[in-house]
N, C-alpha and C. Protein backbone atom coordinates (compact mmCIF):
# COMPACT_ATOMS: atom_id res chain seq x y z
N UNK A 1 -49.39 9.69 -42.21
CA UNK A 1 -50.64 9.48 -41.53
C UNK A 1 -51.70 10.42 -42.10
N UNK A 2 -53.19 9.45 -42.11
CA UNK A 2 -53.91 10.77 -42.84
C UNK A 2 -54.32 11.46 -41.82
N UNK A 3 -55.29 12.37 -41.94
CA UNK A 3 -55.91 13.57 -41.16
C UNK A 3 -56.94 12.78 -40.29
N UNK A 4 -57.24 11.95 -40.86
CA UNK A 4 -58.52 10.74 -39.69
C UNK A 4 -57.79 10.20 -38.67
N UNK A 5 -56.75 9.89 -39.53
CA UNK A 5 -55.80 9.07 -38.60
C UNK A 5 -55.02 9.58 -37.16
N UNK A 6 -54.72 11.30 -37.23
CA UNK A 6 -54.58 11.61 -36.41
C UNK A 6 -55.40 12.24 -35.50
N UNK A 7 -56.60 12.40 -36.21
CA UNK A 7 -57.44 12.84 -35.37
C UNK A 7 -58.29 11.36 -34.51
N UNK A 8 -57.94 10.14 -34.92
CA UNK A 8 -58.80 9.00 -33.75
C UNK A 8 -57.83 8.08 -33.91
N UNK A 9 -57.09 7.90 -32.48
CA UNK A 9 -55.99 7.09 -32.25
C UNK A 9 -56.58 5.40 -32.44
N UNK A 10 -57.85 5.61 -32.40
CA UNK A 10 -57.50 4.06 -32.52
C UNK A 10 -57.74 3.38 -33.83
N UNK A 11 -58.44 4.37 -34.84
CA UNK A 11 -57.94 4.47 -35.99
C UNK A 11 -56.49 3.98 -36.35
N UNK A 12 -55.93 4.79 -35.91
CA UNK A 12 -54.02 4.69 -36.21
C UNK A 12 -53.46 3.05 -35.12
N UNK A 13 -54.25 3.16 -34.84
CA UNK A 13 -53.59 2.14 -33.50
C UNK A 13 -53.87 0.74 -34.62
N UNK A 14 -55.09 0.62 -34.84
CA UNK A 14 -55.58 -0.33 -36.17
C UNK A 14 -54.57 -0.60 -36.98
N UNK A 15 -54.52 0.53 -37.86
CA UNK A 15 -54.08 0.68 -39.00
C UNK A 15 -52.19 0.62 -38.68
N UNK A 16 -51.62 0.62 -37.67
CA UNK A 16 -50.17 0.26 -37.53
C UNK A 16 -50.23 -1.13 -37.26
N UNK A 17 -51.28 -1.42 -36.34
CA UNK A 17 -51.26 -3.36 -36.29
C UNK A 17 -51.52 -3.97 -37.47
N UNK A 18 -51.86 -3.69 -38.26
CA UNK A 18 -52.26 -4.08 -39.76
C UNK A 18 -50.83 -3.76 -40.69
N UNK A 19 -49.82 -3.25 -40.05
CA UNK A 19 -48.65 -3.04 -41.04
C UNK A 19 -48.77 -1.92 -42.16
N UNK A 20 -49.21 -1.14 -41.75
CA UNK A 20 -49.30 0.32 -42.70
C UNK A 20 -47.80 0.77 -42.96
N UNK A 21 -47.34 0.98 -43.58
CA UNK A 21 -46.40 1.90 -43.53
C UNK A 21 -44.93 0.76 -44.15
N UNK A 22 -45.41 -0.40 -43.92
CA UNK A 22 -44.20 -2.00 -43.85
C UNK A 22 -43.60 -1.69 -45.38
N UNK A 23 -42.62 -1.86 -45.60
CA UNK A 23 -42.10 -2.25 -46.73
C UNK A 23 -42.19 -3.92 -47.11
N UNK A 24 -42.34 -4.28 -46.51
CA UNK A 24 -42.83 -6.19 -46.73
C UNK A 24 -42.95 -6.81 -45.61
N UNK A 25 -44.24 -7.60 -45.52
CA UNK A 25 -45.27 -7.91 -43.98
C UNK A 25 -45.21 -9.62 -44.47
N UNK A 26 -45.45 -10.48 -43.68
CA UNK A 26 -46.01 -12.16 -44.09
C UNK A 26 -46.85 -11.82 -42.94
N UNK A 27 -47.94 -13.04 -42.94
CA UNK A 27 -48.75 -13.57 -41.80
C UNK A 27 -48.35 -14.76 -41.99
N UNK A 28 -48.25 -15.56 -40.80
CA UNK A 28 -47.86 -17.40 -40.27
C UNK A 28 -48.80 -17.33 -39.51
N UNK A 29 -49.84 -18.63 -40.07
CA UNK A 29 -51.43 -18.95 -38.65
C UNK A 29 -50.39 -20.17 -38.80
N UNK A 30 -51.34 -20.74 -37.34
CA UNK A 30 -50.73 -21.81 -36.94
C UNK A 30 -52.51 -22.54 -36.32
N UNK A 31 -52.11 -23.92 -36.31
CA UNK A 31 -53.58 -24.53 -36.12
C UNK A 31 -53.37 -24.81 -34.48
N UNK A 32 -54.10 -25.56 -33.93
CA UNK A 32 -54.55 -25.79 -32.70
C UNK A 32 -55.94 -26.87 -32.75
N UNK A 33 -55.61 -27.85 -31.61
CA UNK A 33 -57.03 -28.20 -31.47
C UNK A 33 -57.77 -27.10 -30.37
N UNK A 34 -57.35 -25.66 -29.72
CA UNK A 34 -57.79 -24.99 -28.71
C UNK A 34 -58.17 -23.94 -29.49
N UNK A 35 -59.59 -23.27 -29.14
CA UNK A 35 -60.16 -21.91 -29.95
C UNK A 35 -58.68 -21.02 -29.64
N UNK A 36 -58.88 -20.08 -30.55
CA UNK A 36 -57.69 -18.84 -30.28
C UNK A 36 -56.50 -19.08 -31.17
N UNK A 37 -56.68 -20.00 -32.02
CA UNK A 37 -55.11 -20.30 -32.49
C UNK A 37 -54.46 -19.14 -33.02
N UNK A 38 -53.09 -19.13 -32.46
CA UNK A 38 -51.93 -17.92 -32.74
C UNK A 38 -52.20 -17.43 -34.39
N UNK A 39 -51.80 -16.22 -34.14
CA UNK A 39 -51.51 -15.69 -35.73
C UNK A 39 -50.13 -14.80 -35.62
N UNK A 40 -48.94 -15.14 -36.33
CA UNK A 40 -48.26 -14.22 -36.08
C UNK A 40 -47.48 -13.11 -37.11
N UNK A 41 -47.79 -11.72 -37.35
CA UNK A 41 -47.47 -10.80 -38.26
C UNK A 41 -45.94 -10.71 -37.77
N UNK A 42 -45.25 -10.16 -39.09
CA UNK A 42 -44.36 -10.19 -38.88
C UNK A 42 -43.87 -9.20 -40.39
N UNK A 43 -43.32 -7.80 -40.02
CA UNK A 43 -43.19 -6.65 -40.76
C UNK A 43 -41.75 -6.05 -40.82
N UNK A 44 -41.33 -5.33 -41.62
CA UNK A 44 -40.09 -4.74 -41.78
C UNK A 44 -40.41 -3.65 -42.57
N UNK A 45 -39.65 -2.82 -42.35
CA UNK A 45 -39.38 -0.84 -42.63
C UNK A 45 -38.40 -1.11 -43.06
N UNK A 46 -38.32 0.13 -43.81
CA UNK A 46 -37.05 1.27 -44.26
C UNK A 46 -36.36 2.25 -43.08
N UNK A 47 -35.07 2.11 -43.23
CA UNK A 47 -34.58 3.09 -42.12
C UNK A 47 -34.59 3.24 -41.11
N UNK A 48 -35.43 4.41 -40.69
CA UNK A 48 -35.75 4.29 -39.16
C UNK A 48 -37.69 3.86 -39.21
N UNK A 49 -38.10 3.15 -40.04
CA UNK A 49 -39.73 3.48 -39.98
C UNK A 49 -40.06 2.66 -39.39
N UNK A 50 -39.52 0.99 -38.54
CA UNK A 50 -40.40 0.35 -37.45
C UNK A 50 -40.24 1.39 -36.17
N UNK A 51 -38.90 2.03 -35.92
CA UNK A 51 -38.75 2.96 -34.74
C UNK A 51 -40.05 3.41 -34.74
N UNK A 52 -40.26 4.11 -35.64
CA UNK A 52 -41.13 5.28 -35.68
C UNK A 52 -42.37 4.80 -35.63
N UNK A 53 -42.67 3.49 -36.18
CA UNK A 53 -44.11 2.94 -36.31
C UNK A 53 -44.40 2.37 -34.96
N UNK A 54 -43.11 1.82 -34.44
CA UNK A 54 -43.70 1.44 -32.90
C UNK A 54 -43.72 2.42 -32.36
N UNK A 55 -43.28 3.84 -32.11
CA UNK A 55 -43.73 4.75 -31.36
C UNK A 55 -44.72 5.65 -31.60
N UNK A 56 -45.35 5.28 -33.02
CA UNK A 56 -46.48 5.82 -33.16
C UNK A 56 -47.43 4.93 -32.91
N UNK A 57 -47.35 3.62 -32.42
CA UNK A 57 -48.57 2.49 -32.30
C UNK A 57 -48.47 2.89 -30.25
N UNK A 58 -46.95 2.68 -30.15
CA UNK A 58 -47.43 3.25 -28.30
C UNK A 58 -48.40 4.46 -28.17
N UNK A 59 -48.16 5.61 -28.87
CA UNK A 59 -49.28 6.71 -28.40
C UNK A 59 -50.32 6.70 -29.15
N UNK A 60 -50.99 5.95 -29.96
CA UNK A 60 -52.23 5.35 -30.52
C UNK A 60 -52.46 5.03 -28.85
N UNK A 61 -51.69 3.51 -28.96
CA UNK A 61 -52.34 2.77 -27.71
C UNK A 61 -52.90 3.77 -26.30
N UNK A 62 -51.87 4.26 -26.09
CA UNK A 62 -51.92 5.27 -25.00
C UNK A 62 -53.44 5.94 -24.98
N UNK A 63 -53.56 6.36 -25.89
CA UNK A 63 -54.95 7.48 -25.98
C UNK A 63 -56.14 6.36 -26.76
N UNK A 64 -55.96 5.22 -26.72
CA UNK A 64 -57.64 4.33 -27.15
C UNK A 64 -57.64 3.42 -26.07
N UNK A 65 -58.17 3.70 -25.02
CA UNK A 65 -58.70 3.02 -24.09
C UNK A 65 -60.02 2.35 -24.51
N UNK A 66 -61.14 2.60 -25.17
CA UNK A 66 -62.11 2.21 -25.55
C UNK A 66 -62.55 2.70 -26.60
N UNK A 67 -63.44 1.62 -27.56
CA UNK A 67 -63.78 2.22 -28.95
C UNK A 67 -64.87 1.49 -28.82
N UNK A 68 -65.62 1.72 -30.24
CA UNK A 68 -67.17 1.61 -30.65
C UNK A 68 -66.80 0.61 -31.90
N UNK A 69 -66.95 -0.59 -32.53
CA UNK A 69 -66.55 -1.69 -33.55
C UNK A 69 -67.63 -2.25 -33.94
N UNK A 70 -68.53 -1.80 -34.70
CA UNK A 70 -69.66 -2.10 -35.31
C UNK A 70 -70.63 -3.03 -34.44
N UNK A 71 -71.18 -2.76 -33.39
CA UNK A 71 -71.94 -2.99 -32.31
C UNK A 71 -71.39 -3.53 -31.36
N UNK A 72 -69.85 -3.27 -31.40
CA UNK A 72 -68.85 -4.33 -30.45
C UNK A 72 -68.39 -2.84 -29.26
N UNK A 73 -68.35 -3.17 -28.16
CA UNK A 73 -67.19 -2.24 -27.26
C UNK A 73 -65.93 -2.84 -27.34
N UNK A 74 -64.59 -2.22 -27.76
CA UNK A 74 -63.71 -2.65 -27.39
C UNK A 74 -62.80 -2.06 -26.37
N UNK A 75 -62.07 -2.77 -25.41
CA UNK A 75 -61.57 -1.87 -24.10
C UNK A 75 -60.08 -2.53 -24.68
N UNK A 76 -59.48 -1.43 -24.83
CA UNK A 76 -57.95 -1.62 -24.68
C UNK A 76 -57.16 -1.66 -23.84
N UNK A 77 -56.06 -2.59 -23.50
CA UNK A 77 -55.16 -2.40 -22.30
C UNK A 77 -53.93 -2.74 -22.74
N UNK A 78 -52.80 -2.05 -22.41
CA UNK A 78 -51.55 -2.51 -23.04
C UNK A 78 -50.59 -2.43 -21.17
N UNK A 79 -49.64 -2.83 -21.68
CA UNK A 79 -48.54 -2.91 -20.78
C UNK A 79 -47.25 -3.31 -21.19
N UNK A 80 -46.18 -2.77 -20.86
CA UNK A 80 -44.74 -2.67 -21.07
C UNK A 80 -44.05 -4.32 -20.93
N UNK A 81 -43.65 -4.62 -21.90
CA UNK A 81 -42.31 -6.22 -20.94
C UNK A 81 -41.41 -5.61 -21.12
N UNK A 82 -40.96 -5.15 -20.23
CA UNK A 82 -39.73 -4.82 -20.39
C UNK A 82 -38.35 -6.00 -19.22
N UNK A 83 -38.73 -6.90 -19.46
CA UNK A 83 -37.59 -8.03 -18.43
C UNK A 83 -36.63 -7.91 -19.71
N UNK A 84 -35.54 -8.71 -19.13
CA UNK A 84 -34.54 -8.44 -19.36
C UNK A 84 -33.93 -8.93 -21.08
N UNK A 85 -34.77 -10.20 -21.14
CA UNK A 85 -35.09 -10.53 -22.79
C UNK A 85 -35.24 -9.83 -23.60
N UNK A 86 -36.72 -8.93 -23.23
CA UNK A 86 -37.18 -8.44 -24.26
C UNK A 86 -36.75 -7.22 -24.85
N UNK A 87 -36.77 -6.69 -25.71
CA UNK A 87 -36.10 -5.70 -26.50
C UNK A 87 -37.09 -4.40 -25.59
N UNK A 88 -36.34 -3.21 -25.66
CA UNK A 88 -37.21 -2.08 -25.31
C UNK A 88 -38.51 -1.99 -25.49
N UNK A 89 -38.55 -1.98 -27.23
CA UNK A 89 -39.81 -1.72 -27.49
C UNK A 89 -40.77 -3.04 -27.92
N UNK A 90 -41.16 -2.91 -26.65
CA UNK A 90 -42.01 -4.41 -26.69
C UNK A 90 -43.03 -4.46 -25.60
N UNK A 91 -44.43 -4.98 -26.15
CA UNK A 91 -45.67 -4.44 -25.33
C UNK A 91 -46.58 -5.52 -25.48
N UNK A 92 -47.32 -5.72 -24.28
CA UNK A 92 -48.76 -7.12 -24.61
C UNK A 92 -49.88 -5.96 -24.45
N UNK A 93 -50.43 -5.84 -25.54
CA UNK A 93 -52.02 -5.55 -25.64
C UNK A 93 -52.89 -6.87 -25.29
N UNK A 94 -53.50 -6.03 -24.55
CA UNK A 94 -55.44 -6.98 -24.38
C UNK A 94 -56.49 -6.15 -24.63
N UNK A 95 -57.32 -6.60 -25.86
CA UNK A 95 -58.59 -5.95 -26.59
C UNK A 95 -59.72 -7.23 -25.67
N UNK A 96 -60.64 -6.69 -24.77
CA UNK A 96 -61.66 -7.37 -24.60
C UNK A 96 -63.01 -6.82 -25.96
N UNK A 97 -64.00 -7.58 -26.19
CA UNK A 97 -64.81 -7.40 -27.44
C UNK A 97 -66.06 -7.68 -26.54
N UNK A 98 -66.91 -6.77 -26.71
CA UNK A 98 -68.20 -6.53 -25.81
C UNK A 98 -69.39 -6.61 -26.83
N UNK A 99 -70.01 -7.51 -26.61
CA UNK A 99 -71.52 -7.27 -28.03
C UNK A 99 -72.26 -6.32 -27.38
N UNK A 100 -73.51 -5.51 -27.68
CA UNK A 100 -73.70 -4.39 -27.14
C UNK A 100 -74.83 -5.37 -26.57
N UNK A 101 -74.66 -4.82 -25.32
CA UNK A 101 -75.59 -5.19 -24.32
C UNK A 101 -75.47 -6.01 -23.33
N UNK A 102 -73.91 -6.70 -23.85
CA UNK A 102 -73.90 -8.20 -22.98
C UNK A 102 -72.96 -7.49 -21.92
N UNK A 103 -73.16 -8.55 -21.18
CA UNK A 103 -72.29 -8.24 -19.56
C UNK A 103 -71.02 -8.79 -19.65
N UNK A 104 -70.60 -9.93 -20.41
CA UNK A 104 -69.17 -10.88 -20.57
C UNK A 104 -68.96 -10.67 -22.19
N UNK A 105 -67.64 -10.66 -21.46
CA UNK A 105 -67.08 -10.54 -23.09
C UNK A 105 -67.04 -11.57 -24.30
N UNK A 106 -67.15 -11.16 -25.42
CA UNK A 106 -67.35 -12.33 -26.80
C UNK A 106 -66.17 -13.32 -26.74
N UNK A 107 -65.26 -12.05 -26.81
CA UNK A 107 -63.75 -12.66 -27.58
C UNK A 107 -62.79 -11.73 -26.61
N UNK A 108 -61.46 -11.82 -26.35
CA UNK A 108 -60.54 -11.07 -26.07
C UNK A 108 -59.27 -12.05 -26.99
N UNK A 109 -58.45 -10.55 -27.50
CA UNK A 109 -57.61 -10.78 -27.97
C UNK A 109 -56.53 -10.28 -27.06
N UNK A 110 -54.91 -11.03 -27.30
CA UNK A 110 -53.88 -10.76 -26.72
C UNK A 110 -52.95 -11.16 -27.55
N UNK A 111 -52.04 -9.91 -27.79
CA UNK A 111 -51.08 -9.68 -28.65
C UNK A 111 -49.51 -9.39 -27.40
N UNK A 112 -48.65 -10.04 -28.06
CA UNK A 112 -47.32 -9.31 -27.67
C UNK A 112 -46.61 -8.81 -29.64
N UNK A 113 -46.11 -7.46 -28.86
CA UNK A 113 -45.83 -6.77 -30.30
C UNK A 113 -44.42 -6.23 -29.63
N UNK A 114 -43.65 -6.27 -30.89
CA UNK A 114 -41.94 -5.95 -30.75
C UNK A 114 -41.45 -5.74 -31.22
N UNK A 115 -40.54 -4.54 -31.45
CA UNK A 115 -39.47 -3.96 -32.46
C UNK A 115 -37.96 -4.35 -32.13
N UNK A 116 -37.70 -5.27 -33.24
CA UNK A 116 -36.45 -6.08 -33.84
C UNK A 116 -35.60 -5.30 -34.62
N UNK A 117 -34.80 -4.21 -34.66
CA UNK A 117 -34.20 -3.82 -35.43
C UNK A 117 -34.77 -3.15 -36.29
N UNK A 118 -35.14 -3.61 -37.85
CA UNK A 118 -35.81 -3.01 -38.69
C UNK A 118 -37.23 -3.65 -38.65
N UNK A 119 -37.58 -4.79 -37.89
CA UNK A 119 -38.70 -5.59 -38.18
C UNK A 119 -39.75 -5.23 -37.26
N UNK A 120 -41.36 -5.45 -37.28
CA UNK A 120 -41.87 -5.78 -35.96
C UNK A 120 -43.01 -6.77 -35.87
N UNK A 121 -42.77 -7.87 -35.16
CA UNK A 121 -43.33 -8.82 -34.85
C UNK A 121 -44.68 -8.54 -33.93
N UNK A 122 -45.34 -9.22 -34.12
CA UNK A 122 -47.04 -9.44 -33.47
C UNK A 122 -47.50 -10.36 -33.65
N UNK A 123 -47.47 -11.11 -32.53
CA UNK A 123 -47.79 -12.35 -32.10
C UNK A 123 -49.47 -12.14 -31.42
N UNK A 124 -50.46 -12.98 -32.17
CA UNK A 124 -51.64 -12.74 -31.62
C UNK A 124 -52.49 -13.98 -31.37
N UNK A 125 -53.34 -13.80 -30.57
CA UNK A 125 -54.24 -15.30 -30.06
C UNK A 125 -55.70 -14.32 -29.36
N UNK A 126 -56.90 -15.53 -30.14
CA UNK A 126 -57.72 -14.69 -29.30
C UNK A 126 -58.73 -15.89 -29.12
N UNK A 127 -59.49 -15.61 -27.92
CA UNK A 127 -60.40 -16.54 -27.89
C UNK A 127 -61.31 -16.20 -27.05
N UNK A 128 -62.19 -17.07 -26.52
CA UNK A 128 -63.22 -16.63 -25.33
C UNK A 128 -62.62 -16.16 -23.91
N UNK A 129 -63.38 -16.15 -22.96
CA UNK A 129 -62.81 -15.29 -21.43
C UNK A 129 -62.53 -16.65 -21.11
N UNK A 130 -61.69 -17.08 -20.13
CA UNK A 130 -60.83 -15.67 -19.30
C UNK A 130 -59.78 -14.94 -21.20
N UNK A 131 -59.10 -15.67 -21.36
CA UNK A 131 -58.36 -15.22 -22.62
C UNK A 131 -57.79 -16.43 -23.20
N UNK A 132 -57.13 -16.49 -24.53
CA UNK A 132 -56.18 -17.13 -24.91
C UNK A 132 -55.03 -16.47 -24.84
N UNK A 133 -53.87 -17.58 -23.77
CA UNK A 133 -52.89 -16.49 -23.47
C UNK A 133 -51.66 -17.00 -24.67
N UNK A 134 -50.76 -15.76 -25.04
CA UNK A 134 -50.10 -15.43 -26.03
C UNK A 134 -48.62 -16.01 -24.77
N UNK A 135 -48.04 -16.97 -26.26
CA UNK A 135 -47.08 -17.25 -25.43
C UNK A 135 -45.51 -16.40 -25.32
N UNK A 136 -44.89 -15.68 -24.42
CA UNK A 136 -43.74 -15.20 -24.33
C UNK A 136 -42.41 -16.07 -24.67
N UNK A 137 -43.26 -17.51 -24.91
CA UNK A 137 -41.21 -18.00 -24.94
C UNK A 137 -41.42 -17.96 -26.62
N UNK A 138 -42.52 -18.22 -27.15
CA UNK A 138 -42.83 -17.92 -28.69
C UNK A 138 -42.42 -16.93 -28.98
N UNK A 139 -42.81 -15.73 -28.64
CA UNK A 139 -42.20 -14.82 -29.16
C UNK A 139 -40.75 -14.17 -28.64
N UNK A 140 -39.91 -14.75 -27.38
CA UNK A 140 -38.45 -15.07 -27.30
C UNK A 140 -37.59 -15.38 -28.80
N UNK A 141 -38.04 -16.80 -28.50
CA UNK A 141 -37.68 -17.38 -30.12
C UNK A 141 -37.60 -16.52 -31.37
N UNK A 142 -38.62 -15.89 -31.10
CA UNK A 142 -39.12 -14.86 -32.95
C UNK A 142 -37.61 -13.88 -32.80
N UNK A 143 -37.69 -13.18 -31.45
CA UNK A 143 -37.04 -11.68 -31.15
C UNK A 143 -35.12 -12.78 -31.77
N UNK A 144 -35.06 -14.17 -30.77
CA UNK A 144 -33.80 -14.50 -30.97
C UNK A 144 -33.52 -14.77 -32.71
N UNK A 145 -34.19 -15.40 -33.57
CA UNK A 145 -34.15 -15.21 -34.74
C UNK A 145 -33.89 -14.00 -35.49
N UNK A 146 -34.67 -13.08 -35.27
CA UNK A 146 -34.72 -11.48 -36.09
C UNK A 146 -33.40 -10.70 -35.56
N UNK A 147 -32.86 -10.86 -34.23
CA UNK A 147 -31.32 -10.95 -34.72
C UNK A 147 -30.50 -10.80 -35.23
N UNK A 148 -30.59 -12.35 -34.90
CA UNK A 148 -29.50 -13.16 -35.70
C UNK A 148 -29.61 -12.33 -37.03
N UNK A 149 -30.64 -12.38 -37.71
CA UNK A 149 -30.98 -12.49 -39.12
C UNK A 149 -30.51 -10.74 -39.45
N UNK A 150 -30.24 -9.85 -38.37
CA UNK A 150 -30.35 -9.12 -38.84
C UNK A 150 -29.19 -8.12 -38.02
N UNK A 151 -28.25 -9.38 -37.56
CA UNK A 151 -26.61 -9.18 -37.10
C UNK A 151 -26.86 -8.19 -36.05
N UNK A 152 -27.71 -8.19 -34.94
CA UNK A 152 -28.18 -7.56 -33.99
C UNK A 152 -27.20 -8.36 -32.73
């Protein structure tokens, strides 16, 4: 991590959703006739480095409640799934996107993000208010695949 990076979490919070650190990342979009169509990242580490990258993206998250995005407010909110499916480390972020001045939001994005073993998946959809909601049995499916795939 650089020295920016630890000094503004949401810097780092960015820059781990973006797959920093991945030893090999794909993106899969998927179309829709509905604004928001899914995008889903999908990353793998060395060793222990998704451990470590998802627990350095939880205390990013933790400490960026709100940022400044080139005339945008963004308000961060995350929360735990932890039911019985989902793997430990596994979390739905919601980024609402504020143009400066307006009262309703542009865009909100909603991500569910998850550490698979060595991999971590991020499943994202964004669209106008209320939200485009990110589907959980979609990313079921992903977690039951990565697995398999990876004798889990």
């Amino acid at each position: 991590m650089t020295p920016e990076e630890r000094a503004n979490p949401c810097t780092t919070m960015w820059a781990l959703l973006r797959q920093k650190g991945a030893r090999a990342a794909i993106t899969q979009m998927f179309t829709a006739d509905a604004p928001g169509d899914p995008v889903h990242f999908l990353a793998s580490y060395s060793g222990t480095g998704a451990e470590t990258t998802f627990a350095q993206l939880r205390t990013a998250l933790t400490a960026c409640p709100r940022q400044d995005d080139e005339g945008r407010e963004v308000t961060v909110r995350y929360e735990d799934l932890d039911g019985a499916e989902f793997p430990e480390d596994t979390v739905r972020i919601r980024m609402t996107f504020r143009d400066e001045g307006a009262q309703a939001p542009s865009e909100v994005m909603e991500r569910i993000v998850t550490r698979v073993g060595a991999c971590i998946s991020d499943l994202v959809g964004m669209g106008p208010e209320p939200h485009t909601p990110v589907s959980e049995q979609a990313v079921l499916r992903q977690i039951q695949r990565l697995r398999a795939a990876q004798g889990l």
